[in-house]
N, C-alpha and C. Protein backbone atom coordinates (compact mmCIF):
# COMPACT_ATOMS: atom_id res chain seq x y z
N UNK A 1 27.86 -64.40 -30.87
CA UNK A 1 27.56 -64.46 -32.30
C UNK A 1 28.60 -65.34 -32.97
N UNK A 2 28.29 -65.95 -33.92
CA UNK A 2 29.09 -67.10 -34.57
C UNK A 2 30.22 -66.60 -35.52
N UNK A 3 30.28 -67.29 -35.95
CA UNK A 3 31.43 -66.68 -37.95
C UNK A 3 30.26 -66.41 -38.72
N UNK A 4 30.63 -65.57 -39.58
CA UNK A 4 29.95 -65.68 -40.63
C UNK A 4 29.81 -66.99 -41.75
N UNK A 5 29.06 -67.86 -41.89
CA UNK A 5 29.30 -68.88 -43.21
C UNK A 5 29.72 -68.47 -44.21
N UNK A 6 30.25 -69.18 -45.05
CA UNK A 6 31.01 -69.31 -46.13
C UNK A 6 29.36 -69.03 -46.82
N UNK A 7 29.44 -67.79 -48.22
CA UNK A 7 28.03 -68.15 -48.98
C UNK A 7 27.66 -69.45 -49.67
N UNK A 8 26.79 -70.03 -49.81
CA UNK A 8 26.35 -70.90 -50.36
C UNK A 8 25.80 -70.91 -52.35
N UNK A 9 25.80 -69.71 -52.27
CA UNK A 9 25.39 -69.41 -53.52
C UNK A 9 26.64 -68.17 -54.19
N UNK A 10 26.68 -68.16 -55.65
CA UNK A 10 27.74 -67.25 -56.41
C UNK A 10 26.85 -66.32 -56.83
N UNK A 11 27.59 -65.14 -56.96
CA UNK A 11 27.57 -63.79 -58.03
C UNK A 11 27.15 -64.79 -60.11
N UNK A 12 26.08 -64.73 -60.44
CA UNK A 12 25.42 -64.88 -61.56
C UNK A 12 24.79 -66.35 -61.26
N UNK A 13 24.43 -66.58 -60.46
CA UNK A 13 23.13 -68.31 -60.07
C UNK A 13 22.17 -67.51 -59.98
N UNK A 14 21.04 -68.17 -60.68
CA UNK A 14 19.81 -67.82 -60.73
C UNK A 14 19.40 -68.43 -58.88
N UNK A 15 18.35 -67.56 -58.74
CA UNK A 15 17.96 -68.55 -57.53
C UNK A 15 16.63 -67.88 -57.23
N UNK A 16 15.63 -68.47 -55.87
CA UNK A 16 14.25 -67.81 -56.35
C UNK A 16 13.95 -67.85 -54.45
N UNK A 17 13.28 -67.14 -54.08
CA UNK A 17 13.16 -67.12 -53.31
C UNK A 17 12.05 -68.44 -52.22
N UNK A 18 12.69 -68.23 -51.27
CA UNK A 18 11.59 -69.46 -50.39
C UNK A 18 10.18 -69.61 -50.13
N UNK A 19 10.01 -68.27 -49.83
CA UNK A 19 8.38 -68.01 -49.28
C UNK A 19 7.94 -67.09 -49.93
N UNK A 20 8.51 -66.37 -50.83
CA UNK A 20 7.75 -65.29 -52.22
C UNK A 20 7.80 -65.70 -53.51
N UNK A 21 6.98 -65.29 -54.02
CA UNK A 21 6.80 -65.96 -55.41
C UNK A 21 7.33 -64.72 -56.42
N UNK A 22 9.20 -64.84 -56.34
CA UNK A 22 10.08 -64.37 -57.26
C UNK A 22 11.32 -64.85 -57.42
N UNK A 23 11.88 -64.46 -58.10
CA UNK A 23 13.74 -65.69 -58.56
C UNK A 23 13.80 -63.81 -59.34
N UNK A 24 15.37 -64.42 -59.15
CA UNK A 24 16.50 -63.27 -59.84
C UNK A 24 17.72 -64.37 -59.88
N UNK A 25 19.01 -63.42 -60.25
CA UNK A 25 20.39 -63.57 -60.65
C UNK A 25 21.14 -62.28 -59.27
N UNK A 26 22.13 -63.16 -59.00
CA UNK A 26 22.62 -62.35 -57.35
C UNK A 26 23.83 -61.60 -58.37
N UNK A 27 23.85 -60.65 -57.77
CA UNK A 27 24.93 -59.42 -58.29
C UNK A 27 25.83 -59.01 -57.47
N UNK A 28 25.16 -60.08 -56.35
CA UNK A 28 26.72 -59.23 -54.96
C UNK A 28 26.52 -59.87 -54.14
N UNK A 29 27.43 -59.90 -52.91
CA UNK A 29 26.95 -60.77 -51.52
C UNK A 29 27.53 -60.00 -50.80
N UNK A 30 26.71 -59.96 -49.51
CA UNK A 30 27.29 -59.69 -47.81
C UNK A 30 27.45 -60.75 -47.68
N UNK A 31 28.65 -60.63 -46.53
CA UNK A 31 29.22 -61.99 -45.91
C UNK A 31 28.15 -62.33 -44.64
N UNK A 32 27.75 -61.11 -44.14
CA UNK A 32 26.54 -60.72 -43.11
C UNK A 32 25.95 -59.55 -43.32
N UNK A 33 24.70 -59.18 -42.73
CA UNK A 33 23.41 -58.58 -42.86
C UNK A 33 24.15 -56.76 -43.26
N UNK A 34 24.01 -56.22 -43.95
CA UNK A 34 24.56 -55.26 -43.92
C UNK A 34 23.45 -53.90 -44.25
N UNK A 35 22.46 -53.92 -44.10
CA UNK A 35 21.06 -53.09 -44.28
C UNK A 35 21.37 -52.25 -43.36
N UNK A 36 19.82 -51.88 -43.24
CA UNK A 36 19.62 -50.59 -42.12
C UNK A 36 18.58 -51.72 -41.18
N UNK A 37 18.76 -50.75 -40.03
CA UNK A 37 17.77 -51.28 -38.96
C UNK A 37 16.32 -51.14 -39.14
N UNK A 38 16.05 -50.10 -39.95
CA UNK A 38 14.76 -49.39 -40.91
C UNK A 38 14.29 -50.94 -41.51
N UNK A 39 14.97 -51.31 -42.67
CA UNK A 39 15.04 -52.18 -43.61
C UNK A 39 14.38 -53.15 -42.85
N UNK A 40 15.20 -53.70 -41.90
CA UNK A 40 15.42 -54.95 -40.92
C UNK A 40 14.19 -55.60 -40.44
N UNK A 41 13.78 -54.14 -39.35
CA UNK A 41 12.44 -54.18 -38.73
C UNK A 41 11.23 -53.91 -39.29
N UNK A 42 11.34 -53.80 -40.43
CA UNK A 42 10.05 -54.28 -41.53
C UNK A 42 9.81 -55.14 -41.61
N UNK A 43 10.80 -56.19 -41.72
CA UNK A 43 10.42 -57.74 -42.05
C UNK A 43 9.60 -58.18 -41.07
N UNK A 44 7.95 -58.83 -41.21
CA UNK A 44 7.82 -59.42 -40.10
C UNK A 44 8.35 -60.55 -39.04
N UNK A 45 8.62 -60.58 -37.64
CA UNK A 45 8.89 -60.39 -36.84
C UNK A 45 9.17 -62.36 -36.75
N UNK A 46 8.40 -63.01 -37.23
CA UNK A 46 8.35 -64.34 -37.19
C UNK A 46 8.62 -65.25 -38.73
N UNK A 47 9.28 -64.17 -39.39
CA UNK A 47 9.79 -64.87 -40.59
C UNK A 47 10.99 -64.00 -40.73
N UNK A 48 11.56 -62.90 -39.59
CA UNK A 48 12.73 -62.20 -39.89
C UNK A 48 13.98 -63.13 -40.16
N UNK A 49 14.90 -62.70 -40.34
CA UNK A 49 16.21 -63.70 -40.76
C UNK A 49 17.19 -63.33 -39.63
N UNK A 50 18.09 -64.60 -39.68
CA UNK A 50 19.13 -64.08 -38.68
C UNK A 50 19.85 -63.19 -39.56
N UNK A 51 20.96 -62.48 -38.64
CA UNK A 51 21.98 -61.59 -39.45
C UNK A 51 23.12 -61.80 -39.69
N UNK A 52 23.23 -63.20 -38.76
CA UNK A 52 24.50 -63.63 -39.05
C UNK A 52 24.68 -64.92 -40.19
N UNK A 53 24.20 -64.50 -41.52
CA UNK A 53 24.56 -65.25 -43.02
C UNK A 53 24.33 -64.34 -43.47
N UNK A 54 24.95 -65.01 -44.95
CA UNK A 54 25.03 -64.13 -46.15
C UNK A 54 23.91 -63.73 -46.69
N UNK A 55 24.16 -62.22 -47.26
CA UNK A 55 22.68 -61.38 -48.07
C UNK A 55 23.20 -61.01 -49.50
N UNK A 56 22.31 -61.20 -50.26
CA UNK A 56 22.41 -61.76 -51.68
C UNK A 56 21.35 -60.66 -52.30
N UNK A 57 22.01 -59.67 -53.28
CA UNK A 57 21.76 -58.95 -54.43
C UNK A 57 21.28 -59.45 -55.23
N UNK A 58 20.12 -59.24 -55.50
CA UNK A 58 19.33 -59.73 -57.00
C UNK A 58 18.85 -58.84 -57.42
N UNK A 59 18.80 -59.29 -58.90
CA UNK A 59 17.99 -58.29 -59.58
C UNK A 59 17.29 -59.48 -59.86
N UNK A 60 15.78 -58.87 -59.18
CA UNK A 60 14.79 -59.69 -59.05
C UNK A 60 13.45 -59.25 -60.34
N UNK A 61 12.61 -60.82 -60.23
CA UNK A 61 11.71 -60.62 -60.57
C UNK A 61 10.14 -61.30 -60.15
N UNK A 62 8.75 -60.92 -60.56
CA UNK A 62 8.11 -61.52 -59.95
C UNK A 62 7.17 -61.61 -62.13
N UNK A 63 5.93 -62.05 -61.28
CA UNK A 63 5.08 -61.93 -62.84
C UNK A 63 4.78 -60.80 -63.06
N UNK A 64 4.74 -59.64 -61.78
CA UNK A 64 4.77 -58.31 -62.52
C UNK A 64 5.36 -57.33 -63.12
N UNK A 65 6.76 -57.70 -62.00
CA UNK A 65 7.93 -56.29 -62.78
C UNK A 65 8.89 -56.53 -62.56
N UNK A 66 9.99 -56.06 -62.59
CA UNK A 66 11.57 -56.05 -62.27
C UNK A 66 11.86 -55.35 -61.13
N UNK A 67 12.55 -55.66 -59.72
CA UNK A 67 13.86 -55.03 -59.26
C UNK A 67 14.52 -55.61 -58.33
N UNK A 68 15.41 -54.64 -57.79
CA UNK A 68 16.38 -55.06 -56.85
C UNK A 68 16.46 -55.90 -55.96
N UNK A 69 16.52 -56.97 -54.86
CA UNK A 69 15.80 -57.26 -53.78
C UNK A 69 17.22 -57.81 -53.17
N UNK A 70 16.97 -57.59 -51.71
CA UNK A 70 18.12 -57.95 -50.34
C UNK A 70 17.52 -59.73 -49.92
N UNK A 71 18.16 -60.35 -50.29
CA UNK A 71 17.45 -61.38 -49.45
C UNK A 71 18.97 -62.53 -48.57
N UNK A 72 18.19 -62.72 -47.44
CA UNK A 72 19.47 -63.99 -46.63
C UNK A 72 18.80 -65.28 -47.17
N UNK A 73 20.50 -65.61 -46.77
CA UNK A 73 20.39 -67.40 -47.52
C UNK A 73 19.26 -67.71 -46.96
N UNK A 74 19.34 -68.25 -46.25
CA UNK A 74 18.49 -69.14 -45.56
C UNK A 74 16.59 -68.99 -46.45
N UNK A 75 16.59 -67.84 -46.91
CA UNK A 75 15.70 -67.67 -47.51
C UNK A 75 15.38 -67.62 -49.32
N UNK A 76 16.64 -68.22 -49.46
CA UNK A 76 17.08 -68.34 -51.34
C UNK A 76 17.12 -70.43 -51.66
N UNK A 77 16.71 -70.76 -52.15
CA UNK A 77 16.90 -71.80 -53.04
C UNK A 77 17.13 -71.64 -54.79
N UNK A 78 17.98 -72.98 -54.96
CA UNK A 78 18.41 -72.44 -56.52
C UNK A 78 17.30 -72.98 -57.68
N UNK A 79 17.08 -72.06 -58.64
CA UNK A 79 16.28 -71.63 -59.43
C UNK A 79 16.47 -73.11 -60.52
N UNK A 80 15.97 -73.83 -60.90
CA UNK A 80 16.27 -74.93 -61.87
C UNK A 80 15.37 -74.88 -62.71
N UNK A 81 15.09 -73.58 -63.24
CA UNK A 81 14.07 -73.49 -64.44
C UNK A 81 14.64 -73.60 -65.57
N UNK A 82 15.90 -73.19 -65.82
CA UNK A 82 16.94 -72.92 -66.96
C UNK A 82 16.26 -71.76 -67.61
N UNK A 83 15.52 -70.82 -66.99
CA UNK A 83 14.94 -69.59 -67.76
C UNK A 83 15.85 -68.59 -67.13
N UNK A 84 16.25 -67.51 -68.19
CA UNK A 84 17.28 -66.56 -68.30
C UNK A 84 16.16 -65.55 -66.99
N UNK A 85 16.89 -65.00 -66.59
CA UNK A 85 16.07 -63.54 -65.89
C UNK A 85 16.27 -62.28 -67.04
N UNK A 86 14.38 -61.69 -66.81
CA UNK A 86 14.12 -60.24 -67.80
C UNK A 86 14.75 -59.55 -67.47
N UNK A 87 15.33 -59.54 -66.04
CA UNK A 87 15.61 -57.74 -65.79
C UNK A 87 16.43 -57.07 -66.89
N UNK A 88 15.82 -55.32 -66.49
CA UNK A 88 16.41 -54.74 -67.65
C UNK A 88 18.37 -54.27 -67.30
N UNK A 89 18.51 -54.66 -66.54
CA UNK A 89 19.28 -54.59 -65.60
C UNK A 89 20.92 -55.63 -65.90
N UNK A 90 20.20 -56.66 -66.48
CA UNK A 90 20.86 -58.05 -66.58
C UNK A 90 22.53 -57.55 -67.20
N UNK A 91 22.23 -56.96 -68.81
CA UNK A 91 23.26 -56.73 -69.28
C UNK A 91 24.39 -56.21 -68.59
N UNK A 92 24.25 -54.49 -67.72
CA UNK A 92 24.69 -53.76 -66.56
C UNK A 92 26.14 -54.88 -66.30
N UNK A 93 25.84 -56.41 -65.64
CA UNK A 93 26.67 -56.73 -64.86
C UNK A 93 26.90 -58.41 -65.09
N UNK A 94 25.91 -58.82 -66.73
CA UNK A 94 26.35 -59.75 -67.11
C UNK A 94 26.42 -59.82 -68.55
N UNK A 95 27.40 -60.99 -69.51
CA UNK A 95 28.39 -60.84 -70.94
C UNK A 95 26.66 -61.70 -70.92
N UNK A 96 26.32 -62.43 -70.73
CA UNK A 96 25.28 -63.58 -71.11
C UNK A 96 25.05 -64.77 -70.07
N UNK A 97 23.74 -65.37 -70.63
CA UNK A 97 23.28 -66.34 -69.91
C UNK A 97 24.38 -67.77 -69.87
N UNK A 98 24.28 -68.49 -69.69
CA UNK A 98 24.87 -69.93 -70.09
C UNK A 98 23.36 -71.16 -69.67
N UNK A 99 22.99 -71.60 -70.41
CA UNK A 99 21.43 -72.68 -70.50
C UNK A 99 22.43 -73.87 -69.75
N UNK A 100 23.23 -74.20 -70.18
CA UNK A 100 23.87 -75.43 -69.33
C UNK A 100 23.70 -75.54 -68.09
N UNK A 101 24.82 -74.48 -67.79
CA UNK A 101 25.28 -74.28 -66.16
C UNK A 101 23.74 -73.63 -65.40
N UNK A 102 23.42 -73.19 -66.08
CA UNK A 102 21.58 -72.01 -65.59
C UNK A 102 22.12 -71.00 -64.88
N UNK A 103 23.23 -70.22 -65.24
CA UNK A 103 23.87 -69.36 -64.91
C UNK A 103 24.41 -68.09 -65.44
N UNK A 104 24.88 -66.94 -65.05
CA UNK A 104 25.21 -65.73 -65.71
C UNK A 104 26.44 -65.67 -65.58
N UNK A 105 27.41 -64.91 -66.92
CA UNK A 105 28.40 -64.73 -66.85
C UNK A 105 28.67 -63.80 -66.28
N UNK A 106 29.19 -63.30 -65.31
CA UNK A 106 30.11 -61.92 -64.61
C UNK A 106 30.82 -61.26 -65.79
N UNK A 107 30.51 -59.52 -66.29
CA UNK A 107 31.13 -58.74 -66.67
C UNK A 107 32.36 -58.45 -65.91
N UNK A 108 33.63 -57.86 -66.74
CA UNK A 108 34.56 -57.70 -66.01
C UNK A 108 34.29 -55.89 -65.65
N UNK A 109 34.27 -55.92 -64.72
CA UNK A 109 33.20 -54.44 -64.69
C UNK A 109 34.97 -53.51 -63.92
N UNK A 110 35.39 -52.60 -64.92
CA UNK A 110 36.70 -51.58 -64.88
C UNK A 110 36.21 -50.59 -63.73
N UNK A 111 36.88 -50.66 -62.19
CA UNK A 111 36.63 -49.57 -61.48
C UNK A 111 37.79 -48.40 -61.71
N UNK A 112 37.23 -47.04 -61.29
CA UNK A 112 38.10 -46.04 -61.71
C UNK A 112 38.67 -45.98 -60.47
């Protein structure tokens, strides 16, 4: 098994997925696959991902609803719509959008 790559994408980039028709804002990263084997072996079998890259937290969306979604690089491209993401979620873990950059600001989020 290799190194893990360096992520390719940051904590508040919009980005949308490759082969589903949804985009979010990433809220976290694995450096590598860090799910369940449950999770894993759902994915079908000929579009599964390797495990060795980074997995990317979104709070996702599609045209129907809002949530969470696990996705590996290899399966994220960046979002160049300059449209903010609905989730209801957004505030939680970002100060605001930025239209320039097409990016979210990181809250400074106080652990106890």
């Amino acid at each position: 098994m290799g190194n893990a790559s360096t992520a390719k994408f940051g904590i508040g980039q919009v980005v949308r997925h490759r082969l589903f028709p949804f985009r979010g804002v990433i809220f976290d990263v694995d450096p590598v696959f860090n799910n369940t084997e449950e999770w894993w072996n759902a994915i079908p079998e000929e579009i599964r991902p390797r495990k060795d890259q980074p997995f990317y937290h979104l709070l996702a969306e599609n045209d129907e609803t809002e949530y969470v979604a696990y996705v590996s690089e290899q399966n994220l491209l960046v979002d160049d719509t300059g449209e903010p993401v609905r989730h209801p979620q957004v505030r939680e873990y970002f100060e605001g959008y930025d239209s320039r950059r097409k990016s979210y600001r990181p809250r400074d989020i106080q652990h106890h």
